[in-house]
Protein backbone atom coordinates (compact mmCIF):
# COMPACT_ATOMS: atom_id res chain seq x y z
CA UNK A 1 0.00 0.00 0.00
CA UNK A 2 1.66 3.34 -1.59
CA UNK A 3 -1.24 5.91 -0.10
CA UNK A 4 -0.07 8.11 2.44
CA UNK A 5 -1.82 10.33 5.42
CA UNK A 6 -1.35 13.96 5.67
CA UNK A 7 -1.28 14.58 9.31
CA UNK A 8 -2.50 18.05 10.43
CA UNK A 9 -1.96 19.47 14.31
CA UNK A 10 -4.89 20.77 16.52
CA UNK A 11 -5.02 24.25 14.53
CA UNK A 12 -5.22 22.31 11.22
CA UNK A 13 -1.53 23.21 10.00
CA UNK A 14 0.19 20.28 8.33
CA UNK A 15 2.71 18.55 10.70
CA UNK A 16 3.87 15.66 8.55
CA UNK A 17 2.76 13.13 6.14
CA UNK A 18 2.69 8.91 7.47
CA UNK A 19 1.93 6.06 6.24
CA UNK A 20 -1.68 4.67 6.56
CA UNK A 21 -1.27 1.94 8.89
CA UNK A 22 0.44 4.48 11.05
CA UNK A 23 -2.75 6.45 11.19
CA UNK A 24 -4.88 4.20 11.42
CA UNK A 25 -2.61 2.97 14.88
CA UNK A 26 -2.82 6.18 15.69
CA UNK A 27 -6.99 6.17 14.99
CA UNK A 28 -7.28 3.18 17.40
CA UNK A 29 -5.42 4.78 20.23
CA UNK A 30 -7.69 7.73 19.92
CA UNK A 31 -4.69 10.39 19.60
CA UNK A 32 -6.63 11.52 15.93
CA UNK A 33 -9.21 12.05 14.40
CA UNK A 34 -10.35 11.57 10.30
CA UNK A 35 -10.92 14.97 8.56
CA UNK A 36 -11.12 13.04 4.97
CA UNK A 37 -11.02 9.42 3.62
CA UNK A 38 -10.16 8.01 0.42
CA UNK A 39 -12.49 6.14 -1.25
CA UNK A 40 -10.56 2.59 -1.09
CA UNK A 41 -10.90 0.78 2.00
CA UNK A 42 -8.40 -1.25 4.77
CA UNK A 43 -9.60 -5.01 5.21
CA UNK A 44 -8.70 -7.14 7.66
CA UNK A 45 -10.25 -10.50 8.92
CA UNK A 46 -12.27 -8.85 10.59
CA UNK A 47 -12.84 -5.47 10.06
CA UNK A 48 -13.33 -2.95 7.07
CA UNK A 49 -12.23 0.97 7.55
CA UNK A 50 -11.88 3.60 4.88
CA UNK A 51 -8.58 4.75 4.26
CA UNK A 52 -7.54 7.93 6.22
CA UNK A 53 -6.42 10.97 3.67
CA UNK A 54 -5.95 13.33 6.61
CA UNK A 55 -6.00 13.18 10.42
CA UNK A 56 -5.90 15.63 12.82
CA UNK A 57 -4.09 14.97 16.11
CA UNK A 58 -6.45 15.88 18.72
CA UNK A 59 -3.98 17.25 21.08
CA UNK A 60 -1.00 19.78 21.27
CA UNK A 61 2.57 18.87 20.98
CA UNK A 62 5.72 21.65 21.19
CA UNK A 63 7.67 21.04 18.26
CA UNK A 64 11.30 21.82 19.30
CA UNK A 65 13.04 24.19 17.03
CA UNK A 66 16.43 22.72 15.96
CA UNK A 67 19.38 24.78 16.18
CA UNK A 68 21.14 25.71 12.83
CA UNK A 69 23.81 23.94 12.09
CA UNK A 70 27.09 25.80 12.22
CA UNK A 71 29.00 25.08 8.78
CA UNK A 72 30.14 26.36 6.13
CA UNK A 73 27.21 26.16 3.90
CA UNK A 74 24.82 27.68 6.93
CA UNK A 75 27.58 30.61 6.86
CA UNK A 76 27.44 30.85 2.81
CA UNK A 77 23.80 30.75 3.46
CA UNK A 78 23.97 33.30 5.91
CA UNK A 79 25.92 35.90 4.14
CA UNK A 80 23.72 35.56 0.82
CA UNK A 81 27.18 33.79 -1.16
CA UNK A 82 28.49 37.65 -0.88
CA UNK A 83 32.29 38.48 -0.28
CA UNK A 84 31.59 41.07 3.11
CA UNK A 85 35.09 42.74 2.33
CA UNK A 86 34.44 43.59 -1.72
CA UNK A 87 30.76 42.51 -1.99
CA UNK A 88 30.78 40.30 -4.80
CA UNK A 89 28.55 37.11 -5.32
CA UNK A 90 30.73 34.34 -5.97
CA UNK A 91 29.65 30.65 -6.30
CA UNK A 92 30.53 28.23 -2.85
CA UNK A 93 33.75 27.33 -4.87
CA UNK A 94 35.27 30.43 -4.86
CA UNK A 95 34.12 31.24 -1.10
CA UNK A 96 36.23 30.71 1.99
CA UNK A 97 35.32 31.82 5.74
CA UNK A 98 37.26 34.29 7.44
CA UNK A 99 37.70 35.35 11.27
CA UNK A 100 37.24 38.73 12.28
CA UNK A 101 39.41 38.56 15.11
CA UNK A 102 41.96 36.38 14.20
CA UNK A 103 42.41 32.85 15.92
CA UNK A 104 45.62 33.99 16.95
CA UNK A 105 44.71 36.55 18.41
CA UNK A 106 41.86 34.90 20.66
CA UNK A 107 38.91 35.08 18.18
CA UNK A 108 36.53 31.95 18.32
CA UNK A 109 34.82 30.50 15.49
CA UNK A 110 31.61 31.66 16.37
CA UNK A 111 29.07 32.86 14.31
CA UNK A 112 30.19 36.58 15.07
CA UNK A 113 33.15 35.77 14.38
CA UNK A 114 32.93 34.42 11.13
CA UNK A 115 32.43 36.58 7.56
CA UNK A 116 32.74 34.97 3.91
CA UNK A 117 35.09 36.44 1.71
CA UNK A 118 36.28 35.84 -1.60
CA UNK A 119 39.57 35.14 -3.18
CA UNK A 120 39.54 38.86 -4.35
CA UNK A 121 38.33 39.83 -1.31
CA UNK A 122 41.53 38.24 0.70
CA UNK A 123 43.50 41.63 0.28
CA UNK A 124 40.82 43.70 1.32
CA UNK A 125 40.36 41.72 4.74
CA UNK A 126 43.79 43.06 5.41
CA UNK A 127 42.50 46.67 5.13
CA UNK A 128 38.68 46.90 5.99
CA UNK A 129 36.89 45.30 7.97
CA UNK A 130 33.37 43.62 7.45
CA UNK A 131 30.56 46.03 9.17
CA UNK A 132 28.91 44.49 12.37
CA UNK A 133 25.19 44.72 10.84
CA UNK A 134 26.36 42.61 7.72
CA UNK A 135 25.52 44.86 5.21
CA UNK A 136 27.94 45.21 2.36
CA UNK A 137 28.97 48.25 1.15
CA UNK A 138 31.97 49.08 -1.19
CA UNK A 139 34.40 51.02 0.19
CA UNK A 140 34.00 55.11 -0.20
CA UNK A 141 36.45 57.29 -2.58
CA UNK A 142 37.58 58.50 0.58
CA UNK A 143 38.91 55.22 1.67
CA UNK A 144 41.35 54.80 -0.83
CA UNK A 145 44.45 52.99 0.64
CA UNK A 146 48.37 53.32 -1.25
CA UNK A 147 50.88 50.29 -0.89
CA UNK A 148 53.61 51.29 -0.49
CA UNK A 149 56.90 48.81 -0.81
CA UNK A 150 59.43 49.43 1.73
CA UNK A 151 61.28 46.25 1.47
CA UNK A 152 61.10 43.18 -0.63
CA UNK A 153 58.08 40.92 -0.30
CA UNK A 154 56.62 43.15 2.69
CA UNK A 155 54.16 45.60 2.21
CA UNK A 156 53.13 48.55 4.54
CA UNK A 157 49.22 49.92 4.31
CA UNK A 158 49.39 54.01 4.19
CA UNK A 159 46.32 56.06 4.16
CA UNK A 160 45.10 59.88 4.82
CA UNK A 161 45.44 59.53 8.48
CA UNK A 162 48.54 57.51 8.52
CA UNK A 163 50.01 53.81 8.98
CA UNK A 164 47.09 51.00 9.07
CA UNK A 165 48.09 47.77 10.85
């Protein structure tokens, strides 16, 4: 038997769909009752019942919200797939997950912590930093930071108001 039973909570809002000899256990332990039928019917040796389409459970259960899991798809998710250091959309192959505060530095990987950025984006997380309210914003003319070289393979950040770490 392929037919299924939608199953619908004391305010009539779908809970989940079972099988039919599940609701019909659950119509002979009195925990439901049958808002439609199909037209086939359940025989056994002794007994003939009408196949349940929906039930209604006739009392309340708290359905426990499940925490989101914290990976990095939820944070991809999270972020709308956008780089929080140059804004770009980039697809989850060209995303990574970056600490605000450095691990080094005592940062957790929380999910404050955490901002997406892309492989563009890696040389901006050295100069800006994402915005606490997750919005994404290019950076302003005004923020326009010179690299200077002062010795081989090192590079110091120099803006209008002076040395950035």
């Amino acid at each position: 038997m392929t037919t299924t039973t939608l199953m619908l909570d004391q305010g009539y809002a779908p809970v989940s769909v079972i099988s039919v000899p599940r609701a019909i256990t659950l119509l002979f332990l009195g925990k439901v009752e049958v808002v439609e039928e199909y037209d086939q019917h359940y025989r056994s040796t002794k007994l003939v019942i009408k196949i349940p389409a929906v039930v209604r459970l006739l009392r309340g259960f708290r359905r426990h919200k499940k925490p989101v899991k914290f990976s990095r798809v939820s944070i991809y998710g999270r972020d709308n797939y956008r780089c929080q250091y140059c804004g770009d959309k980039c697809t989850m192959d060209e995303l990574t997950y970056d600490h605000v505060v450095p691990r080094a530095l005592g940062g957790k990987t929380t999910w404050t912590n955490i901002v997406v950025r892309s492989a563009p984006g890696s040389l901006a997380s050295w100069i800006f930093a994402p915005r606490k309210d997750w919005q994404i914003e290019k950076p302003s003319a005004m923020a326009v930071v010179v690299i200077q070289m002062s010795m081989p393979n090192r590079a110091t950040l120099v803006s209008h108001t002076g040395l950035l770490r």
